[in-house]
N, C-alpha and C. Protein backbone atom coordinates (compact mmCIF):
# COMPACT_ATOMS: atom_id res chain seq x y z
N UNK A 1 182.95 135.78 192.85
CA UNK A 1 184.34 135.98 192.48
C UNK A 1 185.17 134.75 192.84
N UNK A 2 185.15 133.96 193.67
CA UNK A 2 186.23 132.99 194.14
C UNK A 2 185.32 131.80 193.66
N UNK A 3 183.73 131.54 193.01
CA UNK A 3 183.96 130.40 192.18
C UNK A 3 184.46 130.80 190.77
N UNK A 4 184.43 131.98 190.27
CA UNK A 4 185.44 131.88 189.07
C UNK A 4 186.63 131.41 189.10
N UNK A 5 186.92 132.42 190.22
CA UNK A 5 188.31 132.09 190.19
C UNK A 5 188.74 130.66 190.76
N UNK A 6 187.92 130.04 190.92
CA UNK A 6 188.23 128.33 191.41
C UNK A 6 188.36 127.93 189.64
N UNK A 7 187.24 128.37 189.21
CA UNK A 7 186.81 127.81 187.37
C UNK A 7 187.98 127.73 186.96
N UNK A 8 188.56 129.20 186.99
CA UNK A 8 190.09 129.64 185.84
C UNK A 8 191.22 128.56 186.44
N UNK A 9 191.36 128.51 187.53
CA UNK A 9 192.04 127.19 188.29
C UNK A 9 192.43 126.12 187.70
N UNK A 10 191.14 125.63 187.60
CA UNK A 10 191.31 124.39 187.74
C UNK A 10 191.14 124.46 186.35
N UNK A 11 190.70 125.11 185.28
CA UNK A 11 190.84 125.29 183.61
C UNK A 11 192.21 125.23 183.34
N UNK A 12 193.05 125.81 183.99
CA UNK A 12 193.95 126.44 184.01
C UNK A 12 194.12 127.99 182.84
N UNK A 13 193.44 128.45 183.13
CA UNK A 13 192.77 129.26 181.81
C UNK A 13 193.26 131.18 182.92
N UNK A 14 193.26 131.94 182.35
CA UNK A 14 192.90 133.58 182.93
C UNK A 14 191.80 133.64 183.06
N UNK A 15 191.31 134.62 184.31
CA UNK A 15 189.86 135.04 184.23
C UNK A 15 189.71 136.46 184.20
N UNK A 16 189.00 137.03 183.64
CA UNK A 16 188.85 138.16 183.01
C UNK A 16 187.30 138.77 183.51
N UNK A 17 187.56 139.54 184.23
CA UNK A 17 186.63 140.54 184.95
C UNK A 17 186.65 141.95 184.43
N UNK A 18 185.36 142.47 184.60
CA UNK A 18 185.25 143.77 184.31
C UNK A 18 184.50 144.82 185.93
N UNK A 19 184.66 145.99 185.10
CA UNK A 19 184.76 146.63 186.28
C UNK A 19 182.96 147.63 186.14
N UNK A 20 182.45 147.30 186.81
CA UNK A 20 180.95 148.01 186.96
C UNK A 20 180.86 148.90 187.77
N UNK A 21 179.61 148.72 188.04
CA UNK A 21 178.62 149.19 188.96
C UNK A 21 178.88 148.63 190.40
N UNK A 22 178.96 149.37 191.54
CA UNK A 22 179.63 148.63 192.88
C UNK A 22 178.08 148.03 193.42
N UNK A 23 177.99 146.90 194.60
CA UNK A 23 179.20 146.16 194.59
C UNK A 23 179.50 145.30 193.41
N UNK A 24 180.47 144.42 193.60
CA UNK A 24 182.09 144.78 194.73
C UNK A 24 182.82 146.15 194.33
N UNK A 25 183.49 146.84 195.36
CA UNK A 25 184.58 147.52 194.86
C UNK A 25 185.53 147.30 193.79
N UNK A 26 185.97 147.98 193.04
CA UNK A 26 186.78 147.95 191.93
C UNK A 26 188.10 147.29 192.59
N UNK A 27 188.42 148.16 193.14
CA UNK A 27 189.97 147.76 194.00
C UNK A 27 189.87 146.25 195.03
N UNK A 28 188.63 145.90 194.81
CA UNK A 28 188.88 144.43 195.78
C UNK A 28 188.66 143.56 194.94
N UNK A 29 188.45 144.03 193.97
CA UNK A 29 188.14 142.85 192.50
C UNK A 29 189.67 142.74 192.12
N UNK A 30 190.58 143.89 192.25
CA UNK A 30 192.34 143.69 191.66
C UNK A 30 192.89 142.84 192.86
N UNK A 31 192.44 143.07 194.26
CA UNK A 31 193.30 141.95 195.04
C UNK A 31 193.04 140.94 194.71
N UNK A 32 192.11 140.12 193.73
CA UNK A 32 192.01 138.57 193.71
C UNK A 32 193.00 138.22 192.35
N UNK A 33 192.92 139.51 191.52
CA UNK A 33 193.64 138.94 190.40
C UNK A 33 195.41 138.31 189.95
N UNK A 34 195.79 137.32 189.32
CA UNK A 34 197.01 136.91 189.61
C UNK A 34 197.35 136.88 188.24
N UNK A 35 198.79 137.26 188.07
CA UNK A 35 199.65 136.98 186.72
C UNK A 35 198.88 136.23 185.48
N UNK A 36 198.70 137.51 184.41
CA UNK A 36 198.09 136.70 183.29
C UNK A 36 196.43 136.71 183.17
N UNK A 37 195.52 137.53 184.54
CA UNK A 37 194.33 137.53 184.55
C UNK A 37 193.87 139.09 184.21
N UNK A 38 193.38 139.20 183.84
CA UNK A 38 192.66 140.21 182.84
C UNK A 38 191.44 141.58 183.55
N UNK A 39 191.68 142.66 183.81
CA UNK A 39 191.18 143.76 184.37
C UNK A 39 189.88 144.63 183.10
N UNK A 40 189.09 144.26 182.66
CA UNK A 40 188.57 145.25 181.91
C UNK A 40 187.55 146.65 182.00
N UNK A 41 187.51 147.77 180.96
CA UNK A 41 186.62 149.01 181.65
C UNK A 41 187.63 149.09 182.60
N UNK A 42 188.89 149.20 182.58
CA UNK A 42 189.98 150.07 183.16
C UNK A 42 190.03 151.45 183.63
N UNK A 43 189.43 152.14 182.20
CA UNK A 43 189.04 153.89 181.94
C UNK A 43 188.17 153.85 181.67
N UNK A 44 186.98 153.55 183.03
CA UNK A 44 185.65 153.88 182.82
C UNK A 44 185.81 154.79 184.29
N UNK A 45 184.55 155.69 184.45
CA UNK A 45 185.04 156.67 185.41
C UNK A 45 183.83 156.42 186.62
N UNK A 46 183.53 157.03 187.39
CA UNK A 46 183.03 156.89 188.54
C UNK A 46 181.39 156.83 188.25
N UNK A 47 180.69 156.00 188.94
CA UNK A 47 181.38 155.23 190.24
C UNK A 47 182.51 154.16 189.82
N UNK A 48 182.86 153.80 190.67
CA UNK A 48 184.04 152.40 191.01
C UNK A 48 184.88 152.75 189.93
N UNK A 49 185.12 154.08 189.75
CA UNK A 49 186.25 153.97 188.91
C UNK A 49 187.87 154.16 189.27
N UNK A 50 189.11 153.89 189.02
CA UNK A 50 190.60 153.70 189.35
C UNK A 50 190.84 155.07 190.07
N UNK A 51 190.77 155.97 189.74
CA UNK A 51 191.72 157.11 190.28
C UNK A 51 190.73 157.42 191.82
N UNK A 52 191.43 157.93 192.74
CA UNK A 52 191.42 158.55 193.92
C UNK A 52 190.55 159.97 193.75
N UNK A 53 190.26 160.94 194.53
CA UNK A 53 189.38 161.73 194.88
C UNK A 53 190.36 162.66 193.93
N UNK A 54 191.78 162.75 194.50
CA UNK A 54 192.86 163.59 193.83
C UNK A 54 193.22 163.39 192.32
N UNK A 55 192.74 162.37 191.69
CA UNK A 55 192.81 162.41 190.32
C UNK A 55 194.59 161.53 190.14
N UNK A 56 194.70 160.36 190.71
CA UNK A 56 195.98 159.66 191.26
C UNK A 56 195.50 157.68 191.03
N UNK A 57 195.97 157.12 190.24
CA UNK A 57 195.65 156.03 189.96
C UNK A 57 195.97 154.98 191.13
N UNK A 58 194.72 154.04 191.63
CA UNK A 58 194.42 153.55 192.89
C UNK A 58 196.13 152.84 192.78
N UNK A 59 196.54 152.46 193.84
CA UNK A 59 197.74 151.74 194.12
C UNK A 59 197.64 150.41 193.84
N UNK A 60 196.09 149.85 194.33
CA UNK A 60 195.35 148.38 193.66
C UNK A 60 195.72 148.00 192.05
N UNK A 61 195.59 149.24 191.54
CA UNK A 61 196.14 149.13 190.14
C UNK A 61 197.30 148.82 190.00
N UNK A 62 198.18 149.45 189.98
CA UNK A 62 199.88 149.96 190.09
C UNK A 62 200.16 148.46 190.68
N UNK A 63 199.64 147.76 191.77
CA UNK A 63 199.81 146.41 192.26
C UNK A 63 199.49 145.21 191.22
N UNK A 64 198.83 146.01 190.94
CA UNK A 64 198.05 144.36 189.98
C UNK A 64 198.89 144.46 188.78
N UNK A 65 199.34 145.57 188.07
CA UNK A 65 200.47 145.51 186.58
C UNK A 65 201.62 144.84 187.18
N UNK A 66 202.04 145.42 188.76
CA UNK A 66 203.42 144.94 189.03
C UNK A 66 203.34 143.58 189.28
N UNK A 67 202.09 142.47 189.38
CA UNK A 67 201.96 141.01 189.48
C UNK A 67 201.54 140.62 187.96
N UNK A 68 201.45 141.38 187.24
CA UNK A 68 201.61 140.78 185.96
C UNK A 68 199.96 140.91 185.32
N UNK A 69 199.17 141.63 185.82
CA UNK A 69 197.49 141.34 185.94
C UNK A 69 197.74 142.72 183.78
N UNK A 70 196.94 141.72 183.35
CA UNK A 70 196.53 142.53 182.01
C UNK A 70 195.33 144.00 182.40
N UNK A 71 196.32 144.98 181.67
CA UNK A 71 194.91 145.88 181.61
C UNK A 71 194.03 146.41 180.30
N UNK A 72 193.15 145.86 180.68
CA UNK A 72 192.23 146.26 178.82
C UNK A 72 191.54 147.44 179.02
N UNK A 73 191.04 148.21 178.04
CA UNK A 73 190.50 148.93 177.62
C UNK A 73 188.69 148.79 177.90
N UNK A 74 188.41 148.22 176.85
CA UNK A 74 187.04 148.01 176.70
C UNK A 74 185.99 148.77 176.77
N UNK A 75 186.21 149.69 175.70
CA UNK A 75 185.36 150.64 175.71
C UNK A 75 183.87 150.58 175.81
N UNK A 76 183.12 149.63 175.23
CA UNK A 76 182.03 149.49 175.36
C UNK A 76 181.35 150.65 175.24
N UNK A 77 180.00 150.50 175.98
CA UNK A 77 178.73 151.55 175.87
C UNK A 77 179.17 152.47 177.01
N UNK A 78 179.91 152.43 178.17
CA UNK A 78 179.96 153.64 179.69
C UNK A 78 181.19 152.93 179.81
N UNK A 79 181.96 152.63 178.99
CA UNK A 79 183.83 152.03 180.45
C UNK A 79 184.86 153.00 179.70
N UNK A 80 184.52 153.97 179.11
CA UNK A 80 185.69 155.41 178.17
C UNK A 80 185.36 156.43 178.84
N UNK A 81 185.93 157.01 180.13
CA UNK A 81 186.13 158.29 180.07
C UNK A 81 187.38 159.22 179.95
N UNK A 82 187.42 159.71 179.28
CA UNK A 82 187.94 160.95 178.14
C UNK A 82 188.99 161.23 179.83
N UNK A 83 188.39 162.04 180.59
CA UNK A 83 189.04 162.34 181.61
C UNK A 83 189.91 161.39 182.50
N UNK A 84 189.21 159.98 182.95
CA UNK A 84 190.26 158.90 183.62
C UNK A 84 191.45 158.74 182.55
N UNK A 85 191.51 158.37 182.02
CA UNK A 85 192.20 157.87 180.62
C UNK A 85 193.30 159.04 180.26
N UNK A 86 193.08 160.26 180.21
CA UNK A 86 194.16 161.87 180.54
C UNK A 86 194.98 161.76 181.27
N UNK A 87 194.04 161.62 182.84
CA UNK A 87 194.67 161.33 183.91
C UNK A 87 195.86 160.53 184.38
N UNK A 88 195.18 159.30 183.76
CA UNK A 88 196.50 157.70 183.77
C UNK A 88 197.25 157.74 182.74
N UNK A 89 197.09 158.61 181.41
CA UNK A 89 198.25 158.63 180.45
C UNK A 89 199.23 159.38 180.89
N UNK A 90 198.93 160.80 181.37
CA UNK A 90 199.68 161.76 182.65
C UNK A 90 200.51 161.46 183.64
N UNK A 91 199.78 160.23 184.01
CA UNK A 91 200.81 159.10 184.87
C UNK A 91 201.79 158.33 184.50
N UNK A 92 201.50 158.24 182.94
CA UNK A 92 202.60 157.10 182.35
C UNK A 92 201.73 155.74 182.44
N UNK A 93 200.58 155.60 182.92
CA UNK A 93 199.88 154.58 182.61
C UNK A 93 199.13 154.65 181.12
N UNK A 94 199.74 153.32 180.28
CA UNK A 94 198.74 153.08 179.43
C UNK A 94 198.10 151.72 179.39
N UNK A 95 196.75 151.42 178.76
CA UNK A 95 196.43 149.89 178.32
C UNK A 95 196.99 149.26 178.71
N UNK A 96 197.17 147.72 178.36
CA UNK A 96 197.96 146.69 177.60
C UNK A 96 197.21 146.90 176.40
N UNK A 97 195.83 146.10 176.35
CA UNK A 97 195.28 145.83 175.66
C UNK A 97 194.34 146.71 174.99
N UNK A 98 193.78 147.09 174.01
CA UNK A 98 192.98 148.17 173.52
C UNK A 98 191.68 147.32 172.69
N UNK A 99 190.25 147.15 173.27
CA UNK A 99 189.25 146.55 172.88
C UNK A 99 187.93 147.23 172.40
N UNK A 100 187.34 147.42 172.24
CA UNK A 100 186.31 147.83 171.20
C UNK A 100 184.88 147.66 172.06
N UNK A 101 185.22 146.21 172.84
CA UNK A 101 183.58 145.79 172.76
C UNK A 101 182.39 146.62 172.67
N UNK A 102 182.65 146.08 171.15
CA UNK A 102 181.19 146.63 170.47
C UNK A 102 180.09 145.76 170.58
N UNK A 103 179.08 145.66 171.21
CA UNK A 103 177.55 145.34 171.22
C UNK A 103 176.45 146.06 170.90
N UNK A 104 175.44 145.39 170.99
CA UNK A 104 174.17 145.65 170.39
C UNK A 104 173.86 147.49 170.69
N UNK A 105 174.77 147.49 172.16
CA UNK A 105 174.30 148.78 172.29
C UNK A 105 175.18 150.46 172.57
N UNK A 106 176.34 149.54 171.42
CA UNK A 106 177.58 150.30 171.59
C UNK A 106 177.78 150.63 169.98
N UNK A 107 177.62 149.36 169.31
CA UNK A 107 177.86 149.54 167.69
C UNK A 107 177.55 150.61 167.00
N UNK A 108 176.32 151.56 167.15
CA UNK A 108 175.75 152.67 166.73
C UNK A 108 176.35 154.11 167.76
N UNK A 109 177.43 153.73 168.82
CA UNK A 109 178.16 154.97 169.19
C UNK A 109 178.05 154.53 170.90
N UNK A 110 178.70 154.92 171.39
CA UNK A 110 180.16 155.71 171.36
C UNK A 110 181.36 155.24 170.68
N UNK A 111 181.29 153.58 170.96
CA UNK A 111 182.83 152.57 170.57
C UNK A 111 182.65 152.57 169.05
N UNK A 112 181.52 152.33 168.39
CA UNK A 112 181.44 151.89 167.29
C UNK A 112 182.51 151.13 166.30
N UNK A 113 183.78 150.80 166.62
CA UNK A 113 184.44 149.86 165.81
C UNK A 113 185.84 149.95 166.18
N UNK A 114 186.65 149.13 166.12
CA UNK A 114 187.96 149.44 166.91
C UNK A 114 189.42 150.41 166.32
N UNK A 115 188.99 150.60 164.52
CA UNK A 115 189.64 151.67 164.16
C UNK A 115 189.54 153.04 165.48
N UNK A 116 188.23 153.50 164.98
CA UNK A 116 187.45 154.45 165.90
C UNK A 116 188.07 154.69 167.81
N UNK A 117 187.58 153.08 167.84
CA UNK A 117 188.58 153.25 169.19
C UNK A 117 190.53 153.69 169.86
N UNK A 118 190.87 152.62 168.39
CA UNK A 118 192.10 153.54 168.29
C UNK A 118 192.58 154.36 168.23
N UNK A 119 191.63 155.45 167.43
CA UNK A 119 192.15 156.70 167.42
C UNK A 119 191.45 157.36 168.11
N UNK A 120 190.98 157.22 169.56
CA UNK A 120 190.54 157.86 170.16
C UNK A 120 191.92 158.17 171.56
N UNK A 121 192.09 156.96 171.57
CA UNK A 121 193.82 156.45 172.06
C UNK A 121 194.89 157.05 171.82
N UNK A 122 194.85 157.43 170.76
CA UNK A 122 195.76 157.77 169.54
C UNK A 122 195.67 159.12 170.33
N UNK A 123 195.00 160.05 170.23
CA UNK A 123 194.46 161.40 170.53
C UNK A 123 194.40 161.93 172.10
N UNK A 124 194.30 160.72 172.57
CA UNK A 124 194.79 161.20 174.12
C UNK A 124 195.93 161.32 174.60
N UNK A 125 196.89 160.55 173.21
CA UNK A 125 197.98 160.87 173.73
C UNK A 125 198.89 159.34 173.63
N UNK A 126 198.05 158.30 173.60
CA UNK A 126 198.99 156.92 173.41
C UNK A 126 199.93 157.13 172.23
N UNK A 127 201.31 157.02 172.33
CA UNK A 127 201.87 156.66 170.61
C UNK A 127 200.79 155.68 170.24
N UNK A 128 201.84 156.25 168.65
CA UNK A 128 201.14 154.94 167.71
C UNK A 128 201.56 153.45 167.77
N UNK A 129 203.24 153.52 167.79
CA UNK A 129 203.34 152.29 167.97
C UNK A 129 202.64 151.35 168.92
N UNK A 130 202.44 152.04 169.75
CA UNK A 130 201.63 151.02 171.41
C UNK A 130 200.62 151.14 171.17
N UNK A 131 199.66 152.16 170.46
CA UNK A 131 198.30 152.14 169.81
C UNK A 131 198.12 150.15 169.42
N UNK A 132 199.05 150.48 167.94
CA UNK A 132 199.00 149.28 167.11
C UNK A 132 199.37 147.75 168.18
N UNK A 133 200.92 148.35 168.75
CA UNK A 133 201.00 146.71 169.43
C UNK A 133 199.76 146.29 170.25
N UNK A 134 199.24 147.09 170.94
CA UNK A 134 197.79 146.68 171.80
C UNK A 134 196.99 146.29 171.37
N UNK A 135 196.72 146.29 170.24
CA UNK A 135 195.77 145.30 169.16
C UNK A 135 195.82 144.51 168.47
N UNK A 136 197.64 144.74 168.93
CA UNK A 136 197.82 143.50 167.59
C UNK A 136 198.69 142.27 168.59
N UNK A 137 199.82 142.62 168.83
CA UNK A 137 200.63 141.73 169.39
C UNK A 137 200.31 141.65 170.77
N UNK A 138 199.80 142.27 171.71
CA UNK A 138 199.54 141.66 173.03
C UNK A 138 198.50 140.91 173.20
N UNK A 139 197.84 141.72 172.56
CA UNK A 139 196.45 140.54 172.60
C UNK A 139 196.42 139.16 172.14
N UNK A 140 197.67 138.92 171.21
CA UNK A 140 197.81 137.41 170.95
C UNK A 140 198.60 137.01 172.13
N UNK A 141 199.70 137.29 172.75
CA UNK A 141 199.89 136.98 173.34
C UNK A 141 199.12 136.45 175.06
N UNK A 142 198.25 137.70 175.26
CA UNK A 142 197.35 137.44 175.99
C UNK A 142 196.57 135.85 176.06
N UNK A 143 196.17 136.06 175.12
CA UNK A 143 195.38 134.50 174.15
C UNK A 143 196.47 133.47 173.61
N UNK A 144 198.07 133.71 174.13
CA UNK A 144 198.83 132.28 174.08
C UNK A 144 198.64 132.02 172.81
N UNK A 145 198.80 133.27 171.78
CA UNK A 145 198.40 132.79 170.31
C UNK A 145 199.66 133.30 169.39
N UNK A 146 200.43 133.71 170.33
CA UNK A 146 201.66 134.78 169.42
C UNK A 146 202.27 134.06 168.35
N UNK A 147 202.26 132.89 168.25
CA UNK A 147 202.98 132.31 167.46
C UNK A 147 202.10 131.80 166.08
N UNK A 148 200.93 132.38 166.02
CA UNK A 148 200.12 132.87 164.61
C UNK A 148 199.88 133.99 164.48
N UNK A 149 199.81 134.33 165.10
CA UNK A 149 198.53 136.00 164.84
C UNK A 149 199.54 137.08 165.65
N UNK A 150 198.92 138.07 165.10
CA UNK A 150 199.40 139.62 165.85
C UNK A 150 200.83 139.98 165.45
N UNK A 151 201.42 139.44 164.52
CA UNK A 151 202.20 139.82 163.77
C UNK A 151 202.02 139.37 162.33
N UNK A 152 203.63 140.26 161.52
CA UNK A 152 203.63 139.56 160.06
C UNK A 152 204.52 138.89 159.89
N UNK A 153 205.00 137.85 160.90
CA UNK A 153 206.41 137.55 160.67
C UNK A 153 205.98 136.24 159.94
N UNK A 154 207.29 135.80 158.66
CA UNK A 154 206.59 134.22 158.14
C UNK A 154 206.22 133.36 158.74
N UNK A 155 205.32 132.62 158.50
CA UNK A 155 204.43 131.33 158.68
C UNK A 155 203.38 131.83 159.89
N UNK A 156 203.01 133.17 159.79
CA UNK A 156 201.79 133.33 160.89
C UNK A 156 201.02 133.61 159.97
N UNK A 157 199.31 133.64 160.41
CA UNK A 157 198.33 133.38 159.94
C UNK A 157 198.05 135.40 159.11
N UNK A 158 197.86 135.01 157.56
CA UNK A 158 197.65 136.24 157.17
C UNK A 158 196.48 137.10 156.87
N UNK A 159 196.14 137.12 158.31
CA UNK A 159 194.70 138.17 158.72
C UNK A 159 195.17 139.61 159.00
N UNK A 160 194.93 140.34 158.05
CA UNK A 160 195.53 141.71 157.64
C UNK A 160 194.35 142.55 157.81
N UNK A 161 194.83 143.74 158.58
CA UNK A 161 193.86 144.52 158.30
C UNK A 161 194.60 145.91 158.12
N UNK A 162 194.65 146.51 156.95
CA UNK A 162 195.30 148.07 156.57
C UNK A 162 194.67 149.34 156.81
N UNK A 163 195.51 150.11 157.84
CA UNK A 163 194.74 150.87 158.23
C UNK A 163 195.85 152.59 157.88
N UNK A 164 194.65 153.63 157.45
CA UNK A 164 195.46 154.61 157.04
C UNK A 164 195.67 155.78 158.00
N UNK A 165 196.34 156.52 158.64
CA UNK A 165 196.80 157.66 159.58
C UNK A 165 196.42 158.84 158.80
N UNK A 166 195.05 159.47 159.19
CA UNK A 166 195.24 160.96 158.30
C UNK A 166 195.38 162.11 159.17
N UNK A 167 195.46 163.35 159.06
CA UNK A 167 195.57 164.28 160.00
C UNK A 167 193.86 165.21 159.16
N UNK A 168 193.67 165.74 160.12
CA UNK A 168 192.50 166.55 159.99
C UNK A 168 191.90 167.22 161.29
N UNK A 169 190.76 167.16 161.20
CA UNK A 169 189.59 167.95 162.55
C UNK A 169 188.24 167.04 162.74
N UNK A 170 188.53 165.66 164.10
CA UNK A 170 187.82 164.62 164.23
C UNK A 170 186.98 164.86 165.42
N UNK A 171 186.18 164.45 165.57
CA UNK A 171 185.25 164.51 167.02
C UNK A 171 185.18 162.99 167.44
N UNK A 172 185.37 163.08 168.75
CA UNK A 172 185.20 161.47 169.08
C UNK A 172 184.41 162.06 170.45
N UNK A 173 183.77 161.05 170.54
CA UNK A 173 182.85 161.09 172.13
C UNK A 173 183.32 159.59 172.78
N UNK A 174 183.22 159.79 174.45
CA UNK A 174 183.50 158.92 175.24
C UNK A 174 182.14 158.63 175.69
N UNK A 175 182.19 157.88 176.89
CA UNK A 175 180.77 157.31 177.53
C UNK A 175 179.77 158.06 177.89
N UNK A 176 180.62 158.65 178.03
CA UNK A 176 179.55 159.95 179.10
C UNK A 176 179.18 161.39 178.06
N UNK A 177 178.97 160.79 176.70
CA UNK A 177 179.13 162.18 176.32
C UNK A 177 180.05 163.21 176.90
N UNK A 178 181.05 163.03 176.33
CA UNK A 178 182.03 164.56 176.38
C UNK A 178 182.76 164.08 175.20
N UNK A 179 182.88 165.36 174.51
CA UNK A 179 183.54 165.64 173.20
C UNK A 179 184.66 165.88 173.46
N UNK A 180 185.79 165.08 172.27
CA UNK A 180 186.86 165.64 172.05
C UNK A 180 187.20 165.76 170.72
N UNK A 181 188.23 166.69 170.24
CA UNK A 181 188.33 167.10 168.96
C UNK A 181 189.43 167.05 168.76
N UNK A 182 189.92 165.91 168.01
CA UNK A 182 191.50 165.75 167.64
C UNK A 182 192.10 166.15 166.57
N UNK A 183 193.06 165.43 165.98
CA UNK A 183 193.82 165.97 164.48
C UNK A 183 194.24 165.03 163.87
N UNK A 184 194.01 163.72 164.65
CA UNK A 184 194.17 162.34 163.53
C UNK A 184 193.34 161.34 164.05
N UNK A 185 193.23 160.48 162.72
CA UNK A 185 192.11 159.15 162.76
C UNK A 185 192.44 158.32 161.64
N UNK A 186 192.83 157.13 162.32
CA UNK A 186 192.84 155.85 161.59
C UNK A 186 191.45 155.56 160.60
N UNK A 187 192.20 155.31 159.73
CA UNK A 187 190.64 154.70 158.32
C UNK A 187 190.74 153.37 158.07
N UNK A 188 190.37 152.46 158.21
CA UNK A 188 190.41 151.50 157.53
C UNK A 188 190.58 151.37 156.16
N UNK A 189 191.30 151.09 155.14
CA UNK A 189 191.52 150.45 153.88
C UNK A 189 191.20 149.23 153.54
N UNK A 190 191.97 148.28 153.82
CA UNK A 190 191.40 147.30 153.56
C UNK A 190 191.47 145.97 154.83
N UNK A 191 190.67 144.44 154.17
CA UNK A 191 190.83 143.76 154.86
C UNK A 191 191.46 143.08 154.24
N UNK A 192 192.60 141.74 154.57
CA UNK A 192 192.80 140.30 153.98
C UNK A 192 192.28 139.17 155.23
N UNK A 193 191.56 138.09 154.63
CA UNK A 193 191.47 137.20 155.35
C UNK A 193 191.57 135.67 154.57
N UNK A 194 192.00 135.10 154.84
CA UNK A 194 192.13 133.65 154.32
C UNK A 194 192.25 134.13 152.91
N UNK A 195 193.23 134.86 152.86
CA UNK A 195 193.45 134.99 151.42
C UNK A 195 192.45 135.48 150.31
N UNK A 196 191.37 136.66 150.79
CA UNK A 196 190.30 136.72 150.15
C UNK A 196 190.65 138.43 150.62
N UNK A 197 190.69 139.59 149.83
CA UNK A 197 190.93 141.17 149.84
C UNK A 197 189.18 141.47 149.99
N UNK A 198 189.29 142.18 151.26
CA UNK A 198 187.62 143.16 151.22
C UNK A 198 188.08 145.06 151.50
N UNK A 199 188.07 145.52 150.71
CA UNK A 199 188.30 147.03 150.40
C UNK A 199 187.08 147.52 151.46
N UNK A 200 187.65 148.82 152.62
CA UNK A 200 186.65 148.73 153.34
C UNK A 200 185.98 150.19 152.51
N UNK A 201 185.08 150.47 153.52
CA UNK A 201 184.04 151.95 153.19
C UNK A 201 185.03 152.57 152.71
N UNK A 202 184.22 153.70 152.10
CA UNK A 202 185.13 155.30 151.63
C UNK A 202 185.11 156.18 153.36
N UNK A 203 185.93 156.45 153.51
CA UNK A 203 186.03 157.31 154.77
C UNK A 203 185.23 158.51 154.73
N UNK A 204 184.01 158.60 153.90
CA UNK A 204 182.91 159.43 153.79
C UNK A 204 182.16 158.78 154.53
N UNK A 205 181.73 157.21 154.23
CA UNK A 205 180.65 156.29 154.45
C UNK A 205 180.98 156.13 156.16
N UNK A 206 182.25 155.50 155.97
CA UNK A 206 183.07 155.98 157.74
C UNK A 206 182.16 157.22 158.78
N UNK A 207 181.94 158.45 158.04
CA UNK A 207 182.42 159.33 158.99
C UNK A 207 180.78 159.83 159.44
N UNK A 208 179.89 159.31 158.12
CA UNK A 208 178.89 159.66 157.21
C UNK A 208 178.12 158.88 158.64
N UNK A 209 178.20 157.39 158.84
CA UNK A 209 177.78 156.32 159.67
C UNK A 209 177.80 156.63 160.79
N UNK A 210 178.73 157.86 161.69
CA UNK A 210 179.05 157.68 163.03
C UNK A 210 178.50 159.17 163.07
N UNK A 211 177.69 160.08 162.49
CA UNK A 211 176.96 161.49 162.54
C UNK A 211 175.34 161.28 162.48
């Protein structure tokens, strides 16, 4: 931990840690972090996970937002539980950031794609608007990029992605296997990128892919 954090230093760059398997403690990994450095697997649940025995988000946390420390998501293959994530929305804690990481061994389920992840967000209870800004506008900012991306304001870069709000009867699973059953889910429509339109799946093929 302290040659990274020498790395990010002297880069002058954020360093961005995630939260595992102990060791180290979760909460001694937030005392090193400083303004602008990055917490991920936030709402992943025990071991080393944020909340207290009482179901009460560690104070390490609550410390590290009030120094400015980013909190991501990162759902991945085991960092989503359904229950931490209740808990800290209950609190008035949400995200910053809302991430997907999808890998080799996440892509085929639980995270499977970051629509998916959104509206899993969506369903616990995040508005929408903070759904969307967490994917769109903080994260550029995060990445010192705000002034292309993560909005549509003129002369930023027009990487579009359209996404549709339906209401219905959705199942989403977290890490740990546990089901939840919501009433809305983002679809993807379409993409724009460099000026080139890709129309995504039929939200059959969507729903068809993740059963």
């Amino acid at each position: 931990m302290h040659l990274a954090m020498r790395a990010a230093e002297e880069l002058r760059k954020p360093l961005m840690v995630h939260i595992g398997k102990p060791p180290p403690d979760s909460r001694q990994i937030l005392s090193f972090l400083r303004e602008g450095d990055i917490i991920t697997h936030a709402f992943r649940g025990n071991p080393n996970g944020l909340l207290d025995e009482k179901g009460y988000i560690a104070p390490e946390l609550i410390e590290a937002r009030k120094r400015g420390v980013i909190v991501d998501l990162g759902h991945g293959m085991g960092s989503l539980s359904f229950h931490v994530a209740e808990k800290m929305m209950e609190q008035g804690f949400f995200c910053d950031t809302i991430s997907s990481d999808v890998h080799a061994l996440s892509a085929g389920g639980p995270a499977f794609d970051l629509p998916t992840t959104m509206s899993k967000m969506l369903n616990l209870g995040m508005p929408l608007s903070e759904v969307v800004r967490a994917t769109t506008y903080k994260p550029a900012l995060v990445l010192a990029e705000e002034d292309q991306i993560g909005h549509l304001q003129p002369g930023s870069i027009a990487d579009i992605a359209v996404l549709e709000l339906r209401q219905g009867k959705f199942e989403f699973y977290d890490g740990f296997e546990h089901k939840m059953v919501g009433n809305k889910r983002l679809f993807p429509i379409l993409t724009c990128k460099e000026g080139k339109v890709f129309k995504a799946l039929s939200s059959d093929s969507v729903m068809a892919s993740q059963n």
